[in-house]
N, C-alpha and C. Protein backbone atom coordinates (compact mmCIF):
# COMPACT_ATOMS: atom_id res chain seq x y z
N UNK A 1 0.84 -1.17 0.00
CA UNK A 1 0.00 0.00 0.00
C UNK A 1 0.89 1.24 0.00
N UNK A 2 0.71 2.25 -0.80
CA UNK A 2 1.11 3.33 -1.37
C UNK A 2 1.22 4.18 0.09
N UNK A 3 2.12 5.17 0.50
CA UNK A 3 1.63 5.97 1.52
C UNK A 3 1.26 7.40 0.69
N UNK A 4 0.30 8.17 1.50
CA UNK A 4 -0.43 9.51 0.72
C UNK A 4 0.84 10.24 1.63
N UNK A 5 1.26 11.84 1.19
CA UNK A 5 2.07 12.48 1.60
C UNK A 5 0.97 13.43 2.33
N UNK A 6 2.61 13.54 3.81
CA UNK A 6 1.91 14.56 4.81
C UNK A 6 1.43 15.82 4.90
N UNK A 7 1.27 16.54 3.36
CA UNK A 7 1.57 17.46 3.47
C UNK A 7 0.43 18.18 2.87
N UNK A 8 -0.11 19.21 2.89
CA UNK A 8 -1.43 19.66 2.24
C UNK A 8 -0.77 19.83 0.67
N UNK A 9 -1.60 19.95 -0.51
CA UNK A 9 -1.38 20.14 -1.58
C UNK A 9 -0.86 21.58 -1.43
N UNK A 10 0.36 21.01 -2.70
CA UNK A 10 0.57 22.57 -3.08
C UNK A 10 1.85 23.37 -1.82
N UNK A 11 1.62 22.64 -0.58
CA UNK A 11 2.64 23.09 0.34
C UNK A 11 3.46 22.14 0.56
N UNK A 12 4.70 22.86 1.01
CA UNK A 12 6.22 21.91 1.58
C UNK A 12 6.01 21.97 2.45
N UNK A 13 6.96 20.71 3.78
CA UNK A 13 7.24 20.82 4.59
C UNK A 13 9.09 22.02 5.05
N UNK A 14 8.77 22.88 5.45
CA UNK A 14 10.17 23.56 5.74
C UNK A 14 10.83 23.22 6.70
N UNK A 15 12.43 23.28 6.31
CA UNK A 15 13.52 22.63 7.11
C UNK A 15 14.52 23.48 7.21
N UNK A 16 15.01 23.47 8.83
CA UNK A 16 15.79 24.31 8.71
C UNK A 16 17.33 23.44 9.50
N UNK A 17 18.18 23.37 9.20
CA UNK A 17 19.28 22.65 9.52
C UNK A 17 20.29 23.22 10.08
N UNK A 18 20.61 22.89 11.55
CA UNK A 18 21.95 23.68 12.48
C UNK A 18 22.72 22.50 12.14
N UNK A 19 23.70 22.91 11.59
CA UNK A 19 25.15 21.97 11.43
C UNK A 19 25.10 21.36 10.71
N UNK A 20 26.05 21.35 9.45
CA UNK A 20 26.25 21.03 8.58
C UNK A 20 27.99 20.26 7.83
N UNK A 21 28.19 19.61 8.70
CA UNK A 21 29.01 18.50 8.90
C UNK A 21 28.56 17.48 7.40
N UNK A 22 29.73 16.40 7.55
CA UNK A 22 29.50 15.34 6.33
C UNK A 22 28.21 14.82 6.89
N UNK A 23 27.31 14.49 7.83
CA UNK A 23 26.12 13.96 7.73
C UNK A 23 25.04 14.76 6.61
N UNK A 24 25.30 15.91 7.16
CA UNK A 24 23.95 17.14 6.64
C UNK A 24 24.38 17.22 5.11
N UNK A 25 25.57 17.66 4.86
CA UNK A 25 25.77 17.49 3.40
C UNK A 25 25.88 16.44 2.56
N UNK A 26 26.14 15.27 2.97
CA UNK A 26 26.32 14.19 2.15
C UNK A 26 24.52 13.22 2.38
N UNK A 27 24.49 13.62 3.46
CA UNK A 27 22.90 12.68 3.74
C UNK A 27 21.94 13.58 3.56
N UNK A 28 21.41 14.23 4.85
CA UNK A 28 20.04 14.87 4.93
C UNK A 28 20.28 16.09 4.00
N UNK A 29 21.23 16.87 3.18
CA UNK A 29 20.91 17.65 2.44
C UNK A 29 20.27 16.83 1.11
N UNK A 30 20.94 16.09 0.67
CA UNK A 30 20.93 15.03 -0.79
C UNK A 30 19.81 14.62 -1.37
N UNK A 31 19.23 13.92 0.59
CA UNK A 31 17.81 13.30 0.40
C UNK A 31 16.78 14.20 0.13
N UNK A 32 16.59 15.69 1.51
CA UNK A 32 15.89 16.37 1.31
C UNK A 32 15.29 16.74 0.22
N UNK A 33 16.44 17.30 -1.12
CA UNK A 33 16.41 17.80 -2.02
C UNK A 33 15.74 16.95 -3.19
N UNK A 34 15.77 15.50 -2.94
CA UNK A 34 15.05 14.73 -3.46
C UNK A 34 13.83 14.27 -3.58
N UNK A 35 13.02 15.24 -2.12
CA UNK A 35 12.08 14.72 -1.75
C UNK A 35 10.83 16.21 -1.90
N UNK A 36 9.98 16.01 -2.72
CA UNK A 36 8.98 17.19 -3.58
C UNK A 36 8.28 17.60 -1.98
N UNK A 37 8.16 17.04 -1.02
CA UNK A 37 7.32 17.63 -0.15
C UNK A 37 7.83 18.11 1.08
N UNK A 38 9.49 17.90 0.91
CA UNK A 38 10.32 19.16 1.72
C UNK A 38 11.24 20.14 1.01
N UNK A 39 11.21 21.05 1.59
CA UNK A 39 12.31 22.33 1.12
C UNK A 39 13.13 22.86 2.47
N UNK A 40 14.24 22.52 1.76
CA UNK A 40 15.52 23.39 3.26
C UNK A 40 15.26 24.55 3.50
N UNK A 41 14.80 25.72 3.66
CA UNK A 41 14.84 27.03 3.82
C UNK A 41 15.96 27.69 4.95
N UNK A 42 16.91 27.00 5.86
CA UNK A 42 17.88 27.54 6.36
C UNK A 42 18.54 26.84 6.66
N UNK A 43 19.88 26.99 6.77
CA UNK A 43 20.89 26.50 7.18
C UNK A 43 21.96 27.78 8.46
N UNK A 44 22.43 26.90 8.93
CA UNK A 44 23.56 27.43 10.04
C UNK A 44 24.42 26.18 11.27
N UNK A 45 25.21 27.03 10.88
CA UNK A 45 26.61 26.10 11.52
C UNK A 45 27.81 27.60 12.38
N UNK A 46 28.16 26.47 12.74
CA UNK A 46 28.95 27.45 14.14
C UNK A 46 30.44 28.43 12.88
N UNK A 47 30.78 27.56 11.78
CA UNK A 47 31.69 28.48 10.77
C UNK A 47 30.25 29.26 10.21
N UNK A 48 30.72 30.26 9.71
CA UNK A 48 29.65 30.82 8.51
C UNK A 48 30.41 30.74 7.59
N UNK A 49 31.57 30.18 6.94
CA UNK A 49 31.67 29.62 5.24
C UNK A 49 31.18 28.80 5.03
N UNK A 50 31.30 28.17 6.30
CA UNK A 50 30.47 26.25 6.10
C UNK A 50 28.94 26.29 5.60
N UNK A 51 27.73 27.48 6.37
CA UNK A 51 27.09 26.95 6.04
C UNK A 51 26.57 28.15 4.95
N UNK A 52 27.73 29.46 4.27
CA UNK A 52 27.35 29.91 2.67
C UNK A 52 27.62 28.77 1.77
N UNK A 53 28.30 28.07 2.02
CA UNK A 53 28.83 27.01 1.02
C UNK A 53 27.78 26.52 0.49
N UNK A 54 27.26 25.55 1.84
CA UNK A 54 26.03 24.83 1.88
C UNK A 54 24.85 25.35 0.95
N UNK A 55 24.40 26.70 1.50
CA UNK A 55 23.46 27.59 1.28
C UNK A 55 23.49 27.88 -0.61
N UNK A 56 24.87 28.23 -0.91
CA UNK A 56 24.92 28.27 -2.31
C UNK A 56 25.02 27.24 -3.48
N UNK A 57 25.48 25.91 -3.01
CA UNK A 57 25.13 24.92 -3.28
C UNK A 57 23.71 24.31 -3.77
N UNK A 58 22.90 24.37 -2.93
CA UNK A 58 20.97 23.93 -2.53
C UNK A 58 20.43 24.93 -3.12
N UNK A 59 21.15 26.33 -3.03
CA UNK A 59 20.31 27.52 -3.40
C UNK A 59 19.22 27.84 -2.31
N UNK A 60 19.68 27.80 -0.84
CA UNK A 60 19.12 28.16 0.25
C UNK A 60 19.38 29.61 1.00
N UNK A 61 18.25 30.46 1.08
CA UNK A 61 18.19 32.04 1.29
C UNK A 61 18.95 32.57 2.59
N UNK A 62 18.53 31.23 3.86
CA UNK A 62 18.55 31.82 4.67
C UNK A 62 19.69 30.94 5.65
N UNK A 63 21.28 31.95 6.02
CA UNK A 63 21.56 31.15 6.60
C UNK A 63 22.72 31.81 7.32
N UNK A 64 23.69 31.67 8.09
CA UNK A 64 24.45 32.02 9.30
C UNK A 64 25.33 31.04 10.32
N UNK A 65 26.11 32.08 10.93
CA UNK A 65 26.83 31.16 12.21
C UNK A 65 25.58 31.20 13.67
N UNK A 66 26.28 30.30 14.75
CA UNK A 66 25.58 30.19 15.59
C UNK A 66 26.63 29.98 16.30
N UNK A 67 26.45 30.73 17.49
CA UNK A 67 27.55 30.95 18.34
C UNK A 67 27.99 29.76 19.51
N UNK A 68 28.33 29.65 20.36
CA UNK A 68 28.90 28.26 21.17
C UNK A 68 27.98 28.66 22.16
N UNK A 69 27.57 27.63 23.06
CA UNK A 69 26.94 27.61 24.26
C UNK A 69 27.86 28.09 25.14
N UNK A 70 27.06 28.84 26.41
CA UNK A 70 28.05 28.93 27.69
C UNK A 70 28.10 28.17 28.32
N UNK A 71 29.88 27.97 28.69
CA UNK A 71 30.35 27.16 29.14
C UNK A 71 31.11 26.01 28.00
N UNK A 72 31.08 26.25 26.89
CA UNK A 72 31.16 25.54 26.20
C UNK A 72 33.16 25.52 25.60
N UNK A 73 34.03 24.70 25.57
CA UNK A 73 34.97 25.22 25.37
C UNK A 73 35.34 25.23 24.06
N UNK A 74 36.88 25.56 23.35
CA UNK A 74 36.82 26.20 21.74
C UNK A 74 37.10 24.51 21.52
């Protein structure tokens, strides 16, 4: 049996992705992009080349660094 998608017609599900390591780029970006009823709409990672890279790659608008937790060491 076929599954129906979660998603109302006509709309995506939006995704937004902190960290972008070989998982996010080699996996969950790849698949996402494969899949008609999600769209990445942001990305961010603690570099901000890491995640323009990303961003210009996918062709994703919205994206940035994110700073370290306190307490957190370098």
């Amino acid at each position: 049996m076929a599954s129906e998608p979660t998603s109302k017609a006509g709309s995506q599900i939006r995704v937004g992705l902190i960290g972008v390591g070989n998982w996010a780029k080699h996996g969950h970006l790849r698949v996402l992009d494969l899949l008609p009823d999600y769209k990445v709409t942001a990305v961010y990672s603690q570099r901000s080349e890491a995640s323009r890279e990303v961003a210009r790659e996918y062709g994703i608008k919205k994206r940035g660094a994110v700073g370290k937790r306190a307490g957190q060491s370098s």
